[in-house]
PDB file of N, CA and C in Angstrom:
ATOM      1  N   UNK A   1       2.356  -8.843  10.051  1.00  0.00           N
ATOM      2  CA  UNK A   1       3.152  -7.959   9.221  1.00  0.00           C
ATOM      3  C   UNK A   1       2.229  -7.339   8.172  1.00  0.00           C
ATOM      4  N   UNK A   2       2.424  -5.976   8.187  1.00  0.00           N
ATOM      5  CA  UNK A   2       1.305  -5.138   7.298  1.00  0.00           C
ATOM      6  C   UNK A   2       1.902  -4.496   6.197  1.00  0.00           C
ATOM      7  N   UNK A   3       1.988  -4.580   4.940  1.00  0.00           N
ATOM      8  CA  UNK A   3       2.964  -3.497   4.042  1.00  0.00           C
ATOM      9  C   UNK A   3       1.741  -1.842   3.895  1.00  0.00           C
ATOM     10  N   UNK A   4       2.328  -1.069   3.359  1.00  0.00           N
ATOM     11  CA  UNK A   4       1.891  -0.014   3.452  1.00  0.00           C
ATOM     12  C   UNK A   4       2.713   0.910   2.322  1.00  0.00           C
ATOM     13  N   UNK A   5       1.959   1.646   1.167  1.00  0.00           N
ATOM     14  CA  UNK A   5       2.392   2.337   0.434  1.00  0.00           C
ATOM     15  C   UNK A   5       2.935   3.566   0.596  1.00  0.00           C
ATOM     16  N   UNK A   6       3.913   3.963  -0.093  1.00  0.00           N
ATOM     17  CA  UNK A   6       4.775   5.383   0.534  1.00  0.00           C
ATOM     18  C   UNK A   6       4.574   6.590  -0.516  1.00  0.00           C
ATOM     19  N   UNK A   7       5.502   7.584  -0.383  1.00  0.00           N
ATOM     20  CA  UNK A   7       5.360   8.472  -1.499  1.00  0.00           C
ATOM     21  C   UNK A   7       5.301   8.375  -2.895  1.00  0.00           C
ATOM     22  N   UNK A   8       6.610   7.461  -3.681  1.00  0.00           N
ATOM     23  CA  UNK A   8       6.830   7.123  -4.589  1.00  0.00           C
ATOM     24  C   UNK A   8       5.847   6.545  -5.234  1.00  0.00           C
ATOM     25  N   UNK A   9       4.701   6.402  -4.448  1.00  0.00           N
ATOM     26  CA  UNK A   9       3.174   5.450  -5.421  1.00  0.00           C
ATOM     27  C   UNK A   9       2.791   7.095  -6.389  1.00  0.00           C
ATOM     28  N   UNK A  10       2.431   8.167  -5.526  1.00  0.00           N
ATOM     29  CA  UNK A  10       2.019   9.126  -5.645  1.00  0.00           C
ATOM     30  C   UNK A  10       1.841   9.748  -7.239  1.00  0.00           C
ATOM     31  N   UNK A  11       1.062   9.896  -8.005  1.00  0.00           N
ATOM     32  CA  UNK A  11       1.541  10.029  -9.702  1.00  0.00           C
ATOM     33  C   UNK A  11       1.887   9.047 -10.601  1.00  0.00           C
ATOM     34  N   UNK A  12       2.036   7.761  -9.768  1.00  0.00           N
ATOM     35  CA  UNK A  12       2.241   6.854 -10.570  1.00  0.00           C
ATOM     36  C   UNK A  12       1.308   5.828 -11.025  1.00  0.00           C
ATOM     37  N   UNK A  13       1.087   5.276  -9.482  1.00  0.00           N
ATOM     38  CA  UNK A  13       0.160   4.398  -9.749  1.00  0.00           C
ATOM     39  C   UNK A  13      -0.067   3.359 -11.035  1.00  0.00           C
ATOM     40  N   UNK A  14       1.233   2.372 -11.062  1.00  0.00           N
ATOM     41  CA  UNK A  14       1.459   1.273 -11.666  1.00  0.00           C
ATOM     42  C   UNK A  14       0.348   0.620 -10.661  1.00  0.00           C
ATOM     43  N   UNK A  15      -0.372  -0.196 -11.522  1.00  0.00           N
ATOM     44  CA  UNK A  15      -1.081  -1.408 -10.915  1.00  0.00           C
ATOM     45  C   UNK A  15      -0.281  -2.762 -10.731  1.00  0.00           C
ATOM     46  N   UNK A  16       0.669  -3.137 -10.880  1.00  0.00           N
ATOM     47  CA  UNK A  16       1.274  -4.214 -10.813  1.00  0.00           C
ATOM     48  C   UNK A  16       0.913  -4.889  -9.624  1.00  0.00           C
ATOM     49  N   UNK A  17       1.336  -3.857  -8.422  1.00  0.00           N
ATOM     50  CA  UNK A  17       0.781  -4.203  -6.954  1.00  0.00           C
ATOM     51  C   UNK A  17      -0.958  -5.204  -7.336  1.00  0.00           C
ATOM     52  N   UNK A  18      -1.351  -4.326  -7.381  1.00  0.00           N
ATOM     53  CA  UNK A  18      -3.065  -5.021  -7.518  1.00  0.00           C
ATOM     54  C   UNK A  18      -3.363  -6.140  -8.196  1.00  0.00           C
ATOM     55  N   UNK A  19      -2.443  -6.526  -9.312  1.00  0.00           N
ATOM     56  CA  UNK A  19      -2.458  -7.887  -9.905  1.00  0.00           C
ATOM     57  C   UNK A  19      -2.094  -8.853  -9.755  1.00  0.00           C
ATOM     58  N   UNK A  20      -1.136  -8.933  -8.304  1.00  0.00           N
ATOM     59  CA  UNK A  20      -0.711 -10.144  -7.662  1.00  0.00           C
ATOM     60  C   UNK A  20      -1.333 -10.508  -6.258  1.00  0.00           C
ATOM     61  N   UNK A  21      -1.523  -8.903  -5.584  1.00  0.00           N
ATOM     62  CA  UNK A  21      -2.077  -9.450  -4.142  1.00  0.00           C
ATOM     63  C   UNK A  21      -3.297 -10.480  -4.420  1.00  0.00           C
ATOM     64  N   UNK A  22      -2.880 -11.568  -3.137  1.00  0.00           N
ATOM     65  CA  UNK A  22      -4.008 -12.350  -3.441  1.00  0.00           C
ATOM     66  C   UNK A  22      -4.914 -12.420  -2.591  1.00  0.00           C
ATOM     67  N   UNK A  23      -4.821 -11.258  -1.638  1.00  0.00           N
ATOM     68  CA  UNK A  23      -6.016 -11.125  -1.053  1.00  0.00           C
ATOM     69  C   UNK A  23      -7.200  -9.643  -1.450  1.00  0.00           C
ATOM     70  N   UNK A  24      -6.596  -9.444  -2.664  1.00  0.00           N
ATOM     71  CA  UNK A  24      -7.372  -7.751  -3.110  1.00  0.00           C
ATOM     72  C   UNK A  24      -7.235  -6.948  -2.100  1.00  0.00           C
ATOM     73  N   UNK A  25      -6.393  -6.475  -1.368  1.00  0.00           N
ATOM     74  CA  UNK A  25      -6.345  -5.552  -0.251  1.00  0.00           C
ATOM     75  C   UNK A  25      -5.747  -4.337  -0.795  1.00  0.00           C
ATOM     76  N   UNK A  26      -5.385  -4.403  -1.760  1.00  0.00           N
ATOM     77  CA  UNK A  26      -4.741  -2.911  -2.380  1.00  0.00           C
ATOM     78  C   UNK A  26      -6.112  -2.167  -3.015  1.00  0.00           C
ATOM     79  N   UNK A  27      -6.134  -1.025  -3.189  1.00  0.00           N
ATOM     80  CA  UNK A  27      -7.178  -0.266  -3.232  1.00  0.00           C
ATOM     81  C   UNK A  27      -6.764   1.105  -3.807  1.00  0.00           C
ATOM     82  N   UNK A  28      -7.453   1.889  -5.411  1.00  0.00           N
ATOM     83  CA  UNK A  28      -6.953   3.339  -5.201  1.00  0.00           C
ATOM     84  C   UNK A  28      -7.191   4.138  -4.445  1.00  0.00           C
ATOM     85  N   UNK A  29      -6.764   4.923  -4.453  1.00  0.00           N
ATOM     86  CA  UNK A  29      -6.907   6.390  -3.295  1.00  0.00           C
ATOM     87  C   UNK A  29      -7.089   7.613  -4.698  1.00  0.00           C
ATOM     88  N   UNK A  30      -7.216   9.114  -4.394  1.00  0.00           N
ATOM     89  CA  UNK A  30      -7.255  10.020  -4.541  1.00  0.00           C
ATOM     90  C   UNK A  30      -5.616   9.939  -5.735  1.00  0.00           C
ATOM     91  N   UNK A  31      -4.807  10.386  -5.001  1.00  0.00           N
ATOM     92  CA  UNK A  31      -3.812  10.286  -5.403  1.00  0.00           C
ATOM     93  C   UNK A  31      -1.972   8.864  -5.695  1.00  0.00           C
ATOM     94  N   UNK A  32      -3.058   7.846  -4.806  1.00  0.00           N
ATOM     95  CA  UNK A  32      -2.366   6.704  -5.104  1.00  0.00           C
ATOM     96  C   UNK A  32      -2.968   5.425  -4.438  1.00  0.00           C
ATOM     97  N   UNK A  33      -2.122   4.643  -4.429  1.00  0.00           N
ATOM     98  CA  UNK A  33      -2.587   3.072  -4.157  1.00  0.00           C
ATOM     99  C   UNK A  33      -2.667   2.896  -2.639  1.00  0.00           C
ATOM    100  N   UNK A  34      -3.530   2.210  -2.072  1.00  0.00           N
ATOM    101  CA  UNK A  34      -3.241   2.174  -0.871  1.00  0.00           C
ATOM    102  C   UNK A  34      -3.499   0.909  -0.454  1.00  0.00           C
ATOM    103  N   UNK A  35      -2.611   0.105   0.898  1.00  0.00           N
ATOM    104  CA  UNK A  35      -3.087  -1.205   1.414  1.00  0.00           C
ATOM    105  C   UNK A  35      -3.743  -1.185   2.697  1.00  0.00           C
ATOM    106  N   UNK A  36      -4.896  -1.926   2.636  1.00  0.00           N
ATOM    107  CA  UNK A  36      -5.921  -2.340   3.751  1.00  0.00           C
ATOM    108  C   UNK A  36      -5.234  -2.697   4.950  1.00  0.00           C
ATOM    109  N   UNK A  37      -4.808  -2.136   5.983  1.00  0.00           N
ATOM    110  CA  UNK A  37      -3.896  -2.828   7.459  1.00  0.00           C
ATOM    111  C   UNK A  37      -4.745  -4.229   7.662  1.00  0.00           C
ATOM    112  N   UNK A  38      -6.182  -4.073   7.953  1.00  0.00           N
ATOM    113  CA  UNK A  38      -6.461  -5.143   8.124  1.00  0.00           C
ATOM    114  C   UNK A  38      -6.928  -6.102   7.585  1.00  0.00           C
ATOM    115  N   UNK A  39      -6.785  -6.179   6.194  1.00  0.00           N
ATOM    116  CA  UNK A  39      -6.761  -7.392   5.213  1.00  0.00           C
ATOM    117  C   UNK A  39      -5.880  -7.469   5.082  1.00  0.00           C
ATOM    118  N   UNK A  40      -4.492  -7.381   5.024  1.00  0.00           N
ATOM    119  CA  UNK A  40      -3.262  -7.244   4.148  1.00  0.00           C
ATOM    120  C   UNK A  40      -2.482  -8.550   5.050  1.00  0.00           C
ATOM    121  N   UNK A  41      -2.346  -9.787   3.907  1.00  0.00           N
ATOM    122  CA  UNK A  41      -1.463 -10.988   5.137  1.00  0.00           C
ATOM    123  C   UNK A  41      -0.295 -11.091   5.223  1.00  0.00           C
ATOM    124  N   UNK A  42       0.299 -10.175   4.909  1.00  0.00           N
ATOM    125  CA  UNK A  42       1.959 -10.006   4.776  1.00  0.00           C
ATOM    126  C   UNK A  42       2.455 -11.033   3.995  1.00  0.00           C
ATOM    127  N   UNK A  43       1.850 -10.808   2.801  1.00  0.00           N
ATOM    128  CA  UNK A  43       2.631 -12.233   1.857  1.00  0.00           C
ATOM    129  C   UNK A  43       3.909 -11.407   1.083  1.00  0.00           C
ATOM    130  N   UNK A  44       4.152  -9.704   0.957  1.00  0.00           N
ATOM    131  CA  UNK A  44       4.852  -9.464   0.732  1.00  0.00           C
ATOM    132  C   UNK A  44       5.155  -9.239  -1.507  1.00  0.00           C
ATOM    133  N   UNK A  45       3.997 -10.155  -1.580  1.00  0.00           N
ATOM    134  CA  UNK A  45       4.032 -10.011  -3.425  1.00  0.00           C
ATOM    135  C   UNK A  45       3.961  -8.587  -3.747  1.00  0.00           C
ATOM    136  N   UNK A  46       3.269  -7.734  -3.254  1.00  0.00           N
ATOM    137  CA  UNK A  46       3.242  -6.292  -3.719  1.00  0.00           C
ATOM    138  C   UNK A  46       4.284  -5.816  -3.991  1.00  0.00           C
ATOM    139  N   UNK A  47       5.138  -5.593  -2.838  1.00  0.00           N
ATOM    140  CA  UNK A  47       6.188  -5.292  -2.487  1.00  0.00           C
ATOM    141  C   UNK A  47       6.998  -5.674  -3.642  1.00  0.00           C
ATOM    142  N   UNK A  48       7.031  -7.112  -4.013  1.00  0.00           N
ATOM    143  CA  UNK A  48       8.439  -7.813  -5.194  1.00  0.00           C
ATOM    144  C   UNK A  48       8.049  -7.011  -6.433  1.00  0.00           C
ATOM    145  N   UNK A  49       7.171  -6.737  -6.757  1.00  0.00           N
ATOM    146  CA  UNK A  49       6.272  -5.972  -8.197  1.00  0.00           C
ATOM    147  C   UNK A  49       6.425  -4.499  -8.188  1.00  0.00           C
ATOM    148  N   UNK A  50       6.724  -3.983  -7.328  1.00  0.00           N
ATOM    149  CA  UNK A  50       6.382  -2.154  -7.270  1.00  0.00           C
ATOM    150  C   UNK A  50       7.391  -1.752  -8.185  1.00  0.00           C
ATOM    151  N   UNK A  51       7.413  -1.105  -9.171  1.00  0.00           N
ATOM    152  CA  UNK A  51       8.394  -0.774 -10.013  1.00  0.00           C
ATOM    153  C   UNK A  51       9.288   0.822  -9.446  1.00  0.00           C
ATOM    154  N   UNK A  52       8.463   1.229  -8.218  1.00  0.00           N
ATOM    155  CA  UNK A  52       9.200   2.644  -7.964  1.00  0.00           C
ATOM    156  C   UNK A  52       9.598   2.303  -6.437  1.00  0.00           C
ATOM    157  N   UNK A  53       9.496   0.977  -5.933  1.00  0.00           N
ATOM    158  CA  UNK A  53       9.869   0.753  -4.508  1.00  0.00           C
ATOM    159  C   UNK A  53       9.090   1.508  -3.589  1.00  0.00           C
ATOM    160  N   UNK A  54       7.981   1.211  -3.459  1.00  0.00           N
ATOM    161  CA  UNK A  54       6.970   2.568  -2.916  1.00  0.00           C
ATOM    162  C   UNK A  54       6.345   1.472  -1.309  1.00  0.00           C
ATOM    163  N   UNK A  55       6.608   0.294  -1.949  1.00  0.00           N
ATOM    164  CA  UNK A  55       5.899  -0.345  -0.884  1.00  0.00           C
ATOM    165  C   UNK A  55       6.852  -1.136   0.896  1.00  0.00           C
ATOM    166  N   UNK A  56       6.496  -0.898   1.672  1.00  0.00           N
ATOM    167  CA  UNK A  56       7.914  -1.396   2.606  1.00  0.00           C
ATOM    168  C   UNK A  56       6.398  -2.214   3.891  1.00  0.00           C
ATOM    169  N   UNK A  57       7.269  -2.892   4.334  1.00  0.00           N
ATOM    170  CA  UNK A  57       6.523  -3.612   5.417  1.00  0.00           C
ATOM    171  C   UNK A  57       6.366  -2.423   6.510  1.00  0.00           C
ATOM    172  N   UNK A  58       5.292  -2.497   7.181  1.00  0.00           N
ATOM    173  CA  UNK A  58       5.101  -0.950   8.619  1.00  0.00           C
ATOM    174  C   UNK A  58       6.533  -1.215   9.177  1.00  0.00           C
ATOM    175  N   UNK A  59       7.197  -1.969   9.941  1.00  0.00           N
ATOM    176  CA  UNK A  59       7.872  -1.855  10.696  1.00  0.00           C
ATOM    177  C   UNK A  59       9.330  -1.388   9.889  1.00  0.00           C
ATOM    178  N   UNK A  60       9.321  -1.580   8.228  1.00  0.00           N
ATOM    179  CA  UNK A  60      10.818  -1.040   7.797  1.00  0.00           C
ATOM    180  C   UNK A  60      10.169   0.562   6.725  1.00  0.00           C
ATOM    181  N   UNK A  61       9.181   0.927   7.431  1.00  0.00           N
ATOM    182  CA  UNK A  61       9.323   2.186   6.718  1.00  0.00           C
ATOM    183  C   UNK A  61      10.122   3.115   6.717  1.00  0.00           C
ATOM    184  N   UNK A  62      10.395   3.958   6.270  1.00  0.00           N
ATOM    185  CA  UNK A  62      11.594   4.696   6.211  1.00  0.00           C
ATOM    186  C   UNK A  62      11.042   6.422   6.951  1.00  0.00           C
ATOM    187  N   UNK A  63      11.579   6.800   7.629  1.00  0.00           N
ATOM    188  CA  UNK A  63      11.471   7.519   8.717  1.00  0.00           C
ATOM    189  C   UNK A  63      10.288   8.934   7.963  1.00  0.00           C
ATOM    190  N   UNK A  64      11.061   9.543   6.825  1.00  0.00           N
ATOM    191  CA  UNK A  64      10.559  10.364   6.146  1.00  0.00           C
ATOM    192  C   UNK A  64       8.927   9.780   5.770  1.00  0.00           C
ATOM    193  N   UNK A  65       8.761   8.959   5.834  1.00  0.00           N
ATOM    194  CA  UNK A  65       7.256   8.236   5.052  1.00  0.00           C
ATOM    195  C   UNK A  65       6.449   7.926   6.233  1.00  0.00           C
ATOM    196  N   UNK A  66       6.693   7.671   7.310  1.00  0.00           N
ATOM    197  CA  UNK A  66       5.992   7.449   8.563  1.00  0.00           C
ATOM    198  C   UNK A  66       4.556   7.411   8.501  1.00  0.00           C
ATOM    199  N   UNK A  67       4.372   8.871   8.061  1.00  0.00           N
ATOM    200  CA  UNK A  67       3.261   9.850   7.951  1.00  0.00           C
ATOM    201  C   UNK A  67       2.004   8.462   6.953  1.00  0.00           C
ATOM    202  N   UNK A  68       2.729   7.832   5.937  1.00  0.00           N
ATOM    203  CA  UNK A  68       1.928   6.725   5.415  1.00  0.00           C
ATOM    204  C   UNK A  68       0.818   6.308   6.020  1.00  0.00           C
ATOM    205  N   UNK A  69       1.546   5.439   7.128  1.00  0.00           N
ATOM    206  CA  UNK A  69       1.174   4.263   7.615  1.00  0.00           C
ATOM    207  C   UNK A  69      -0.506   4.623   8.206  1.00  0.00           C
ATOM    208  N   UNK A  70      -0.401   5.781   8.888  1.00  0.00           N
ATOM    209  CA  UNK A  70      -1.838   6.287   8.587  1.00  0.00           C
ATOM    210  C   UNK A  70      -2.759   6.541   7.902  1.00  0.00           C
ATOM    211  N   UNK A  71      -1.743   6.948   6.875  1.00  0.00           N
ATOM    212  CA  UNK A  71      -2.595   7.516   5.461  1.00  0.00           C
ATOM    213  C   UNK A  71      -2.991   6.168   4.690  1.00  0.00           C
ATOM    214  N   UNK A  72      -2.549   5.578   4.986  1.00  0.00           N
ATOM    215  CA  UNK A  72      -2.953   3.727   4.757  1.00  0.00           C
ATOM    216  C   UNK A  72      -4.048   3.934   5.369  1.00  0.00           C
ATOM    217  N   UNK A  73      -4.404   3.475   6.438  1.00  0.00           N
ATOM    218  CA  UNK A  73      -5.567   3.531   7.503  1.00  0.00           C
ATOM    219  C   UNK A  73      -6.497   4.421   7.047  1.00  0.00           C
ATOM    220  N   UNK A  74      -6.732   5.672   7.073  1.00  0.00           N
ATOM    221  CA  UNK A  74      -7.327   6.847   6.501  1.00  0.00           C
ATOM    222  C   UNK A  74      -8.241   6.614   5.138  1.00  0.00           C
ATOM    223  N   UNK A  75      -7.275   5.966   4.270  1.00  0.00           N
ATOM    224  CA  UNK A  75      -7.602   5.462   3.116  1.00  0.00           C
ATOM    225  C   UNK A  75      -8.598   4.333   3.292  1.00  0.00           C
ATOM    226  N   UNK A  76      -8.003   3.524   3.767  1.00  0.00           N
ATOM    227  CA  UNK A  76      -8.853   2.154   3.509  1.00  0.00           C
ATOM    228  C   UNK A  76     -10.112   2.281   4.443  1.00  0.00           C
ATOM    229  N   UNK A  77     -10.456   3.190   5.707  1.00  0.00           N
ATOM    230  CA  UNK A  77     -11.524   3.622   6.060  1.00  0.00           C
ATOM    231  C   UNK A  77     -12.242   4.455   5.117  1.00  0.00           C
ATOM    232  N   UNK A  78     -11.654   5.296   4.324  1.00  0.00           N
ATOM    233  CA  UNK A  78     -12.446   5.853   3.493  1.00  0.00           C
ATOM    234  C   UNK A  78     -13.243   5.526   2.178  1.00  0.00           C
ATOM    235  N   UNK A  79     -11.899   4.803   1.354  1.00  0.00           N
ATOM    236  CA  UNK A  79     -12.069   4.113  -0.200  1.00  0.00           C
ATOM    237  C   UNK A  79     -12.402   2.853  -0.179  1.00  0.00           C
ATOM    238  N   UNK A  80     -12.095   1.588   0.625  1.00  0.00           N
ATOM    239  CA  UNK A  80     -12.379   0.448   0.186  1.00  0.00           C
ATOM    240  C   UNK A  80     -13.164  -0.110   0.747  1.00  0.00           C
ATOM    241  N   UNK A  81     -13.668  -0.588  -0.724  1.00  0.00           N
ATOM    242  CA  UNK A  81     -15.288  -1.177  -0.910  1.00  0.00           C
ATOM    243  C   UNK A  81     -15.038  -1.969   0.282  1.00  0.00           C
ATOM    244  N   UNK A  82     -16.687  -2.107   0.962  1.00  0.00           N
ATOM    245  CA  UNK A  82     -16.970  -2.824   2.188  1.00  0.00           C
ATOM    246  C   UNK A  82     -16.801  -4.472   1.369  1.00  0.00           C
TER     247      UNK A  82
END
């Protein structure tokens, strides 16, 4: 189980997310937060912390946000530190 950040991060970018994961898999982006697919252990803490509900597990994303789950991927190939 992979969570993955949605629109609602976008401009905001509360760190709350980043201060609980306990595997550091959250990472900024350009314009928002993004999670590592393949570090990320589905512990789900991000998720309880997001103050704008931005974060959803891949499989309950919400249809309109789809487009994410890549942009997850995209991201964490691009931005996070090796």
């Amino acid at each position: 189980m992979v969570y993955v950040i949605c629109e609602p991060c976008i401009g905001n970018k509360d760190q709350s997310c980043t201060e609980v994961c306990p595997v550091e898999c959250i990472y900024e982006g350009p314009d928002q937060f993004f999670i590592h697919p393949d570090r990320c252990i589905g512990c789900s803490a991000c998720a309880a912390v997001c103050p704008v509900e931005a974060i959803y597990d891949e499989d309950e994303v919400p249809e309109q946000w789809k487009s994410y789950i890549q942009k997850n991927r995209e991201y964490a190939e691009k931005y996070a530190p090796d």
